[in-house]
C-alpha atoms as a PDB file:
ATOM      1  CA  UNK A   1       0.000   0.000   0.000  1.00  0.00           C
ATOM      2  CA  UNK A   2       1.120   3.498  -0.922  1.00  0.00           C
ATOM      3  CA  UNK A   3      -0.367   6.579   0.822  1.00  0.00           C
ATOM      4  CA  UNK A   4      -0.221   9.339  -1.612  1.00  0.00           C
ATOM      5  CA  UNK A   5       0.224  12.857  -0.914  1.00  0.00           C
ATOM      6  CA  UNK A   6       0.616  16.487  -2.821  1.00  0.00           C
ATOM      7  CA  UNK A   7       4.022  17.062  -1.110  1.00  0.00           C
ATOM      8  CA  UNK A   8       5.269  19.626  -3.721  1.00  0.00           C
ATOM      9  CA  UNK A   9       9.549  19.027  -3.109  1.00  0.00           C
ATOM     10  CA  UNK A  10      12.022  21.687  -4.444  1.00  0.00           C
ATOM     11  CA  UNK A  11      14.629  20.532  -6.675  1.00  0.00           C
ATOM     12  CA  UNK A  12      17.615  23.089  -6.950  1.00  0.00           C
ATOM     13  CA  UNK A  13      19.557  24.114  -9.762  1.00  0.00           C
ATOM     14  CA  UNK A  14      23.228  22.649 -10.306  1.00  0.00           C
ATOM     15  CA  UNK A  15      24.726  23.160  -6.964  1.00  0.00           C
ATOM     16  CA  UNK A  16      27.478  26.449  -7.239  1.00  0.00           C
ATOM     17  CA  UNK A  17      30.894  26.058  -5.654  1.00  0.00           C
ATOM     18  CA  UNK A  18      29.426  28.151  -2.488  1.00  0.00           C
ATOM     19  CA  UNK A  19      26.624  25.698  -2.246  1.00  0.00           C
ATOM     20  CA  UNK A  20      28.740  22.573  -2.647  1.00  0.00           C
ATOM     21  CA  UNK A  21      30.594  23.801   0.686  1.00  0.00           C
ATOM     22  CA  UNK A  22      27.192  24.436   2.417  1.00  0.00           C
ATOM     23  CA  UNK A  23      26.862  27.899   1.665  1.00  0.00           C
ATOM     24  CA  UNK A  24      23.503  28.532   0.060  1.00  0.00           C
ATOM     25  CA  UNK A  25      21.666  31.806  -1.529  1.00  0.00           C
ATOM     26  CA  UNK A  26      18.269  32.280  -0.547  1.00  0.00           C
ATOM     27  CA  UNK A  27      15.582  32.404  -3.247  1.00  0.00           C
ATOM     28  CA  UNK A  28      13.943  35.141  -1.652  1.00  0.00           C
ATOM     29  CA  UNK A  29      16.104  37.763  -0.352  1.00  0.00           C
ATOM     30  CA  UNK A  30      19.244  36.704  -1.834  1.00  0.00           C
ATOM     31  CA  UNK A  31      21.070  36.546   0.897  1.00  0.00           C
ATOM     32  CA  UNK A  32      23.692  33.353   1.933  1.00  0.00           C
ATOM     33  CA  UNK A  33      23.907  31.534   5.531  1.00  0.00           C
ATOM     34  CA  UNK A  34      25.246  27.767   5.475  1.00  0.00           C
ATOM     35  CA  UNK A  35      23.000  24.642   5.075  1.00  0.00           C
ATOM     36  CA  UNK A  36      24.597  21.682   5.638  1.00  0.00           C
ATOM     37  CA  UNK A  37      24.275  18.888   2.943  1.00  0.00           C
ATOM     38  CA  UNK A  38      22.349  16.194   4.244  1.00  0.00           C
ATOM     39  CA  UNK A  39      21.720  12.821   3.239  1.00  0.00           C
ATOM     40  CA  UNK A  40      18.534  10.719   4.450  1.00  0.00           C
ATOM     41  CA  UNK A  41      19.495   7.123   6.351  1.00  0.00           C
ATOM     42  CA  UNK A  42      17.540   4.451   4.376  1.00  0.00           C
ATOM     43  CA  UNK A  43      14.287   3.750   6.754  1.00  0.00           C
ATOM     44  CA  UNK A  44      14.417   0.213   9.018  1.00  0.00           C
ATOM     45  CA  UNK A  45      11.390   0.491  10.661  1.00  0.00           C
ATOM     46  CA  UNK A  46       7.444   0.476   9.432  1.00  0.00           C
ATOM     47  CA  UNK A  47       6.133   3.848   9.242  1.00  0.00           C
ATOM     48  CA  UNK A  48       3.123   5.161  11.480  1.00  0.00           C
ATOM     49  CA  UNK A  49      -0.512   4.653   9.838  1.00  0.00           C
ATOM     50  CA  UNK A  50      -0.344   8.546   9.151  1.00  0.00           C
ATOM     51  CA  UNK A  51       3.402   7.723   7.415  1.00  0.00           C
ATOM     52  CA  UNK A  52       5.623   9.442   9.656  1.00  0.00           C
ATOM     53  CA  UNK A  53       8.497   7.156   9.043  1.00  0.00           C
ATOM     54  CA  UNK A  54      10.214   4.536  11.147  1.00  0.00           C
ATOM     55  CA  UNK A  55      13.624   5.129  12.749  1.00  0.00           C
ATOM     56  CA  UNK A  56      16.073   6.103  11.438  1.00  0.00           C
ATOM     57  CA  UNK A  57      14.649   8.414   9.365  1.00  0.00           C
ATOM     58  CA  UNK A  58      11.896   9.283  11.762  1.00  0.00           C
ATOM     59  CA  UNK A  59      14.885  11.007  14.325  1.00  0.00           C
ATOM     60  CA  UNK A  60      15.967  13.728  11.156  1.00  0.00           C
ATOM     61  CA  UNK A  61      13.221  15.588  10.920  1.00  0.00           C
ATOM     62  CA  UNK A  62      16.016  18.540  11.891  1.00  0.00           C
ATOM     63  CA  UNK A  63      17.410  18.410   8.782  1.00  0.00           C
ATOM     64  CA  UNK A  64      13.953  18.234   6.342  1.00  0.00           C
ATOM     65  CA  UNK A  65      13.402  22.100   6.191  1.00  0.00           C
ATOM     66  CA  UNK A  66      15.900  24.670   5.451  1.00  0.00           C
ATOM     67  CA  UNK A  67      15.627  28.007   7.133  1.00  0.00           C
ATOM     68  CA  UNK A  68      16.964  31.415   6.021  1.00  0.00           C
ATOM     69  CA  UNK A  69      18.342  33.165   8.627  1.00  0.00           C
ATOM     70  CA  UNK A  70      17.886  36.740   7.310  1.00  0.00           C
ATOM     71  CA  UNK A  71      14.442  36.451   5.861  1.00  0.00           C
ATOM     72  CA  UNK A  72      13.244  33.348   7.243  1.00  0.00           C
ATOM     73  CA  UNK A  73      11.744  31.734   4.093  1.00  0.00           C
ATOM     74  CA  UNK A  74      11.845  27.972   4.784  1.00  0.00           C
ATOM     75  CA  UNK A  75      11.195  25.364   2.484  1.00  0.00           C
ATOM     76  CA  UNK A  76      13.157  21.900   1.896  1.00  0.00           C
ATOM     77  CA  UNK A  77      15.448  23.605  -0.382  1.00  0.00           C
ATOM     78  CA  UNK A  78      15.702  27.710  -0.348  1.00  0.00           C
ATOM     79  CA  UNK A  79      17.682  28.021  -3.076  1.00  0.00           C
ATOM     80  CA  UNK A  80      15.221  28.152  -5.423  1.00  0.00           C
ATOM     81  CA  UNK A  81      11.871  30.231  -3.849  1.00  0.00           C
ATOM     82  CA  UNK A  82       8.503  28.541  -4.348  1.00  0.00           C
ATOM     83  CA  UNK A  83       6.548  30.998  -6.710  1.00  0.00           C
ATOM     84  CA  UNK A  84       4.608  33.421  -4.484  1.00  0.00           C
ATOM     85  CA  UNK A  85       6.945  32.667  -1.899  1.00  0.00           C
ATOM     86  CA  UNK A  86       8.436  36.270  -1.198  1.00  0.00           C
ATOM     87  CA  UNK A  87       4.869  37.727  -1.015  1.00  0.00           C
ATOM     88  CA  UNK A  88       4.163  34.957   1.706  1.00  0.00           C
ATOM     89  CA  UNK A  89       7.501  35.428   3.757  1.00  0.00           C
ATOM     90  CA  UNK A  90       6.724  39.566   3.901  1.00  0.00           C
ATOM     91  CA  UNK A  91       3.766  39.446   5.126  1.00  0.00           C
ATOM     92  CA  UNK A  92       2.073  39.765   8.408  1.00  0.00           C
ATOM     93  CA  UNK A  93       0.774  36.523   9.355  1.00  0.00           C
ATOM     94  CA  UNK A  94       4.182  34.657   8.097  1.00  0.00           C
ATOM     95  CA  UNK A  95       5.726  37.215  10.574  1.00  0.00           C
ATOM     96  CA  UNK A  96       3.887  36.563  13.108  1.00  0.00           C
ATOM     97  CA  UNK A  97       4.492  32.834  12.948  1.00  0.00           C
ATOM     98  CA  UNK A  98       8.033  33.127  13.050  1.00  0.00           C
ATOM     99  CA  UNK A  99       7.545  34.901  15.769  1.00  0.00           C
ATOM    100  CA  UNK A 100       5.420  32.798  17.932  1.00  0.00           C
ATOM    101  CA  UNK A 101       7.283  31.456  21.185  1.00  0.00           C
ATOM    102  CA  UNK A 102       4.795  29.677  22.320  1.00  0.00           C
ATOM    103  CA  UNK A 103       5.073  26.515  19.521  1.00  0.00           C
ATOM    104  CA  UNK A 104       8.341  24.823  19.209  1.00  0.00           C
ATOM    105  CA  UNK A 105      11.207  26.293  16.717  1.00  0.00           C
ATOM    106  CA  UNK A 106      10.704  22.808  14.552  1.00  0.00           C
ATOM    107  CA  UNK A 107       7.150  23.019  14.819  1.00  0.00           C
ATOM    108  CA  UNK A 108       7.617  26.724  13.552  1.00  0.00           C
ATOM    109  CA  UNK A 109       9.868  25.678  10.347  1.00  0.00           C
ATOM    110  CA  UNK A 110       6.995  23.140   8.967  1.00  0.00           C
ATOM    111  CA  UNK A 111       4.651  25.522  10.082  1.00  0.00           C
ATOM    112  CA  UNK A 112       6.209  28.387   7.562  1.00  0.00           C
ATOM    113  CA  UNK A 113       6.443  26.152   5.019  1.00  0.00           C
ATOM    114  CA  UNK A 114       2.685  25.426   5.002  1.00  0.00           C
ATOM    115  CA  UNK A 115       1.950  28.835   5.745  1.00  0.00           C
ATOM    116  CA  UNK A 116       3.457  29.287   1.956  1.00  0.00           C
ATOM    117  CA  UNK A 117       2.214  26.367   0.437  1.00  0.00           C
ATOM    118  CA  UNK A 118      -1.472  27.488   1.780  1.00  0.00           C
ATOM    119  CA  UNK A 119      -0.974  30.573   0.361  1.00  0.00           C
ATOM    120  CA  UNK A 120       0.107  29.859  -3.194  1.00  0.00           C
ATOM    121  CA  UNK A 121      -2.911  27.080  -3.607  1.00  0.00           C
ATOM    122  CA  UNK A 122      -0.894  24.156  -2.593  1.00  0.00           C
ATOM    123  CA  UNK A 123      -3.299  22.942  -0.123  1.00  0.00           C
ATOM    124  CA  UNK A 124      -2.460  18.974  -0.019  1.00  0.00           C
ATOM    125  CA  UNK A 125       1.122  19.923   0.671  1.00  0.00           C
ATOM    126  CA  UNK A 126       0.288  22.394   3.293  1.00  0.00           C
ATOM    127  CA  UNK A 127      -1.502  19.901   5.558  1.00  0.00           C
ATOM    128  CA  UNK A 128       2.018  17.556   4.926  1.00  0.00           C
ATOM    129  CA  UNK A 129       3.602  20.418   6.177  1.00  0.00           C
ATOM    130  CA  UNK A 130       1.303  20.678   9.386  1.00  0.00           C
ATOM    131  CA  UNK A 131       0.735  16.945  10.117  1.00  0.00           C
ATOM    132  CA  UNK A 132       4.493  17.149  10.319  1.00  0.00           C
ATOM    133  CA  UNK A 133       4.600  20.018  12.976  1.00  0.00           C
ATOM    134  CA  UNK A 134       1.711  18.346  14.517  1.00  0.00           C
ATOM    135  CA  UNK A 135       4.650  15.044  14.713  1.00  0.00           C
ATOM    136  CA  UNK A 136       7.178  17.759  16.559  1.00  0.00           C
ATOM    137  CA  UNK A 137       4.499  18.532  18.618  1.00  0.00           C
ATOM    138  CA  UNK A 138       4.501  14.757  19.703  1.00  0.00           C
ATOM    139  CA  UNK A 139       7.675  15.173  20.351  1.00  0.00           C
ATOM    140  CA  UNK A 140       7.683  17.451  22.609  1.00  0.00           C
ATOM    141  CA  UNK A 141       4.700  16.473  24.438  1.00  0.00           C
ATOM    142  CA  UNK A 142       2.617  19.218  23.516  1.00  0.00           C
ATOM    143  CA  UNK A 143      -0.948  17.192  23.110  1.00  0.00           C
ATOM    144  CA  UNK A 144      -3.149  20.271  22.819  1.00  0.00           C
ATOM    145  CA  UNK A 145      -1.262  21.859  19.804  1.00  0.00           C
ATOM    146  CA  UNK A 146      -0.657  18.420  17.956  1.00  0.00           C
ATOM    147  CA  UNK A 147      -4.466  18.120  17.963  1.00  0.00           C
ATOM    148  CA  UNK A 148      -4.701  21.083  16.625  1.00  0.00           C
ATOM    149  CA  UNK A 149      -2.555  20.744  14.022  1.00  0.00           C
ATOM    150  CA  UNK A 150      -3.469  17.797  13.055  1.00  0.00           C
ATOM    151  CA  UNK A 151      -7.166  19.067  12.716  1.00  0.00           C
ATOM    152  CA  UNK A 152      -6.052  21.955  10.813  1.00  0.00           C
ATOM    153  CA  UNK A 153      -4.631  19.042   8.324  1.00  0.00           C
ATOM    154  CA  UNK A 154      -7.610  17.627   7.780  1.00  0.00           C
ATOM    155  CA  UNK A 155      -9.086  20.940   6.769  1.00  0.00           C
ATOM    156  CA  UNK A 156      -6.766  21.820   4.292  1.00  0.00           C
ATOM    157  CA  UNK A 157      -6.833  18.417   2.810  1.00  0.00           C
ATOM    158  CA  UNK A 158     -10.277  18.397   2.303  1.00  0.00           C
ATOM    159  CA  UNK A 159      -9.964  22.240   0.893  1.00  0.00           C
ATOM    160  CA  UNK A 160      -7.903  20.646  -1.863  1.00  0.00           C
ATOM    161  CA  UNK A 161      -8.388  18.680  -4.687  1.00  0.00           C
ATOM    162  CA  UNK A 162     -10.607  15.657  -4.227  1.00  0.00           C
ATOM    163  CA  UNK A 163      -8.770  12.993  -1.773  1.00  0.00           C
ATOM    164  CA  UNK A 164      -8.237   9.368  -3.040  1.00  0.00           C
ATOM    165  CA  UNK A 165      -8.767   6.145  -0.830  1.00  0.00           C
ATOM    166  CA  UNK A 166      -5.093   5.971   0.148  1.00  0.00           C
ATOM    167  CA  UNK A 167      -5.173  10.033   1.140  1.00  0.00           C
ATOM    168  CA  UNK A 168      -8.368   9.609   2.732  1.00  0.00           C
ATOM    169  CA  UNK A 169      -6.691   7.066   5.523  1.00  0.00           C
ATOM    170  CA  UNK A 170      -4.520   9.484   6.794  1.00  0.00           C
ATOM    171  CA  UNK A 171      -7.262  11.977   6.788  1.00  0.00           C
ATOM    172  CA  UNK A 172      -8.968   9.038   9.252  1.00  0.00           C
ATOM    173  CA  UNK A 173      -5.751   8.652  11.085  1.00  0.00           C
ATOM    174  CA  UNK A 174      -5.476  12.731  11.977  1.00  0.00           C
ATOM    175  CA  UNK A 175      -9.439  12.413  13.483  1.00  0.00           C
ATOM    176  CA  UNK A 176      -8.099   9.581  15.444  1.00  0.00           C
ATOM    177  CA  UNK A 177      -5.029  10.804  16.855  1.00  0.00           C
ATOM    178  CA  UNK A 178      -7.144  14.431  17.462  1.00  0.00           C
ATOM    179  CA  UNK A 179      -9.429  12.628  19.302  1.00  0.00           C
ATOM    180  CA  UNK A 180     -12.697  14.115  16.719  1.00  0.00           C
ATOM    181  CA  UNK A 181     -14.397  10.252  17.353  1.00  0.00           C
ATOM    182  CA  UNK A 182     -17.581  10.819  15.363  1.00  0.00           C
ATOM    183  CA  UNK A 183     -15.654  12.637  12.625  1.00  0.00           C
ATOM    184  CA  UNK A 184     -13.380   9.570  12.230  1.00  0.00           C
ATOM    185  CA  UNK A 185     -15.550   7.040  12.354  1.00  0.00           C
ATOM    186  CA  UNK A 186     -18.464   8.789   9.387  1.00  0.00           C
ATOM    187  CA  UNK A 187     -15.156   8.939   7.199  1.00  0.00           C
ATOM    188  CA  UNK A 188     -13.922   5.694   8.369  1.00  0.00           C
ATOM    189  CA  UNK A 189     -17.007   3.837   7.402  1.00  0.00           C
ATOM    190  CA  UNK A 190     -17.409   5.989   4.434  1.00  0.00           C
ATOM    191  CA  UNK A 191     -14.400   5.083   2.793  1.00  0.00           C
ATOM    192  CA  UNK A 192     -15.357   1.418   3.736  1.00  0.00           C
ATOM    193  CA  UNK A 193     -18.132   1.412   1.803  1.00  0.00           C
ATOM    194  CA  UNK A 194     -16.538   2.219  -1.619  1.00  0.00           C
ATOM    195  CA  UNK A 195     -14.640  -1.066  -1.140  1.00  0.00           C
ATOM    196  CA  UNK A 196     -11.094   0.494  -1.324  1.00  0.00           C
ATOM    197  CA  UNK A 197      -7.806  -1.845  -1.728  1.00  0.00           C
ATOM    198  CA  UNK A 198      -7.299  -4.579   0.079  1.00  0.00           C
ATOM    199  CA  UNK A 199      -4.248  -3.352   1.790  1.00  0.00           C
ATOM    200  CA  UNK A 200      -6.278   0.043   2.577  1.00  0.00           C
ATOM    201  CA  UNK A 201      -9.614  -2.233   3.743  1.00  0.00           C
ATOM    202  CA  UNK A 202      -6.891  -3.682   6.595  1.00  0.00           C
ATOM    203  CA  UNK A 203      -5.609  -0.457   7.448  1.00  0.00           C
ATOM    204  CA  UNK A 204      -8.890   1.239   7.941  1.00  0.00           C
ATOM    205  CA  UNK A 205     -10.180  -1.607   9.774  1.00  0.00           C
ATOM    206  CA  UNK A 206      -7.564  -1.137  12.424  1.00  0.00           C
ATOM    207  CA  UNK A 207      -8.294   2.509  12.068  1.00  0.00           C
ATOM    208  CA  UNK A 208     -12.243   1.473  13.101  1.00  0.00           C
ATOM    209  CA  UNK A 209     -11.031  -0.790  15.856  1.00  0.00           C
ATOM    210  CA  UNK A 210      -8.959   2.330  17.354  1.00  0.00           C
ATOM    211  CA  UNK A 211     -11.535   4.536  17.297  1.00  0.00           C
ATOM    212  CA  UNK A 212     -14.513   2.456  18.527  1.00  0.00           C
ATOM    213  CA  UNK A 213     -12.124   2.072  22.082  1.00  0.00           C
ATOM    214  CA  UNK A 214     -11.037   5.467  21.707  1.00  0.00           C
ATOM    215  CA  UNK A 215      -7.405   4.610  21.575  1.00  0.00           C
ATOM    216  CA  UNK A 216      -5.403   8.106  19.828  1.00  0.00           C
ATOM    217  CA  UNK A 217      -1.817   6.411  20.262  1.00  0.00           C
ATOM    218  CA  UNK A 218      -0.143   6.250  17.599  1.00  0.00           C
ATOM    219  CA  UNK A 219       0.266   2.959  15.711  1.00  0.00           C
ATOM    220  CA  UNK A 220       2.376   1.409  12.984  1.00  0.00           C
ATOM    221  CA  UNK A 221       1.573   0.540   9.719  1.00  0.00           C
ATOM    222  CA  UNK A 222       2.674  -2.890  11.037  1.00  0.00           C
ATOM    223  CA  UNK A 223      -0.425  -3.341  12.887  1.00  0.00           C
ATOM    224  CA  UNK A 224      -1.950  -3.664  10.056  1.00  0.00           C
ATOM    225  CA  UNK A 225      -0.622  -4.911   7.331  1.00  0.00           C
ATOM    226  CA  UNK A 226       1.522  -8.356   7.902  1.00  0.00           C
ATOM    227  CA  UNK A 227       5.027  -8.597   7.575  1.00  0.00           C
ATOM    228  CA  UNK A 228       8.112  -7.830   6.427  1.00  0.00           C
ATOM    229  CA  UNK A 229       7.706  -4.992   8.901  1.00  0.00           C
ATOM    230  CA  UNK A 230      11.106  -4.885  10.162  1.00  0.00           C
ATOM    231  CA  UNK A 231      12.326  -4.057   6.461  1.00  0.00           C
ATOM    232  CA  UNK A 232      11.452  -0.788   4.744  1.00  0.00           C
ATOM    233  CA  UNK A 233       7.488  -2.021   4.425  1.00  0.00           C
ATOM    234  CA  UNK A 234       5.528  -1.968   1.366  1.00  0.00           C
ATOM    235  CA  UNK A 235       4.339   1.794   2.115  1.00  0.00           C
ATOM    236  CA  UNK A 236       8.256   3.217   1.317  1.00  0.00           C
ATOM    237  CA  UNK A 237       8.033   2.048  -2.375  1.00  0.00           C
ATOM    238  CA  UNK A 238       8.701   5.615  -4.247  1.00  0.00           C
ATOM    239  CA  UNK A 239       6.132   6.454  -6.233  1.00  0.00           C
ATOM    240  CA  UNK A 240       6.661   9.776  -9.151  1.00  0.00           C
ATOM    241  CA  UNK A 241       6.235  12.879  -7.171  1.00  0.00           C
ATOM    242  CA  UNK A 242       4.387  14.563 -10.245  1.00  0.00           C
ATOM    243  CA  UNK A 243       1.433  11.658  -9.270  1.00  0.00           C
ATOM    244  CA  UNK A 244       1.614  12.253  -5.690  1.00  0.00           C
ATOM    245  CA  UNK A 245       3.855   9.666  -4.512  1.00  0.00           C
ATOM    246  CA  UNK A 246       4.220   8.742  -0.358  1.00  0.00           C
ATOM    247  CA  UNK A 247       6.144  10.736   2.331  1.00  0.00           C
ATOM    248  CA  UNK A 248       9.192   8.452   2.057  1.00  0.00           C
ATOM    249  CA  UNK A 249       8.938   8.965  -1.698  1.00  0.00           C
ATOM    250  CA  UNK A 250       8.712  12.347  -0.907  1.00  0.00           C
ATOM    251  CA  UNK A 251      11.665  12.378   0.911  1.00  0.00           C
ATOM    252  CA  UNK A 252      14.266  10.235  -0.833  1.00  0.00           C
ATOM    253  CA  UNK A 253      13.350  12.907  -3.965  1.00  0.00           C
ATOM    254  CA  UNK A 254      13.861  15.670  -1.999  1.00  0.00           C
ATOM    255  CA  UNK A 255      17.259  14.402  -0.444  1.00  0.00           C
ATOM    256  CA  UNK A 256      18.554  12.907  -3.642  1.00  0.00           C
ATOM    257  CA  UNK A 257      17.801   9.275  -2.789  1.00  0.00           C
ATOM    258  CA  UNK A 258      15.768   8.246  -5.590  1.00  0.00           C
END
């Protein structure tokens, strides 16, 4: 099974000799600060049913978002500014984001980066970019704002383009994990009822399970689906980003793994 998402990943330009040694121009205010090369660890472990990857990738979400340090424009790659990007990063609300002490500095980078995708029309990839602050939120063992987060996920996804069966899982699993029990279960059931995948039938009925005992751990997709769990699982296969392929997809793109 392969969850599919509109993660939209920047690809620089031919790296110049600055940027080979870490040194990087920003797209949006032109200005250089260093950005360390980094290369993502193939994954060992089953990813969670809303595809936050398994160690050891799941431990480097530091390194997914680069930030400027003059203008603050972050994105996975600043070189190269997403369009509308330096209208986002001036205004108000981006401002007052960066500014916010009262969410976690990681939380903050993924939360910038939706704030831009949102902005330009990229909705799908906006709620990536918020289910993954609502992750560093986990992390930190801030409950109340990973719920929110994660609902504001949900919203964006379904402000997007239409959500397929695979999509529509991890729109289940964010309802779960948030705790919004009748709102999980109506999609839940919903999407069981258009007779989905098999692999997606096991996942949701897991998903059903959870809910119905109101359990909002998280869980792998492991649980699920049988085994070879303790390799990179079914739900890593790269799919082409231009079709919407998975997070890990996503990410090996992205990093230049794939």
């Amino acid at each position: 099974m392969v969850y599919r998402d509109a993660s939209m990943a920047e690809t620089p330009s031919a790296p110049s000799r600055s940027a080979a040694a870490g040194q990087v121009a920003c797209g949006v205010c032109g200005r250089e600060s260093r950005q360390p090369p980094f290369r993502l660890p193939p994954p060992e472990q089953a990813p969670d049913l809303d595809l936050r990857p398994g160690e050891p990738v799941r431990s480097t979400m530091q390194r997914w978002l680069q930030q400027c340090p003059h203008c603050h424009y972050t994105a996975p790659a600043i070189a190269r500014a997403h369009p509308g990007a330096a209208a986002a990063v001036s205004a108000a609300p981006f401002r007052a984001l960066i500014q916010d002490a009262s969410h976690p500095p990681l939380a903050r980078r993924f939360l910038a980066w939706a704030h831009v995708l949102e902005e330009t029309g990229a909705l799908h990839a906006a709620a990536e970019a918020t289910l993954q602050a609502a992750w560093v939120a986990d992390d930190a063992g801030k409950s109340d704002l990973a719920n929110a987060w994660r609902q504001d996920a949900v919203a964006l996804w379904r402000s997007g383009p239409p959500l397929d069966a695979e999509q529509t899982v991890r729109v289940v699993d964010a309802l779960r994990r948030s705790e919004a029990w009748d709102d999980a279960e109506a999609t839940a059931a919903e999407l069981a009822l258009l007779s989905p995948p098999e692999a997606v039938s096991q996942v949701i009925a897991l998903e059903r399970r959870l809910i119905a005992s109101h359990d909002a751990a998280r869980h792998s997709v492991a649980s699920a689906l049988p085994p070879p769990a303790r390799r990179p699982h079914v739900t890593h296969r790269r799919r082409d980003l231009a079709q919407g392929g998975g997070l890990l997809g996503w990410l090996r793109r992205l990093f230049g793994k794939g």
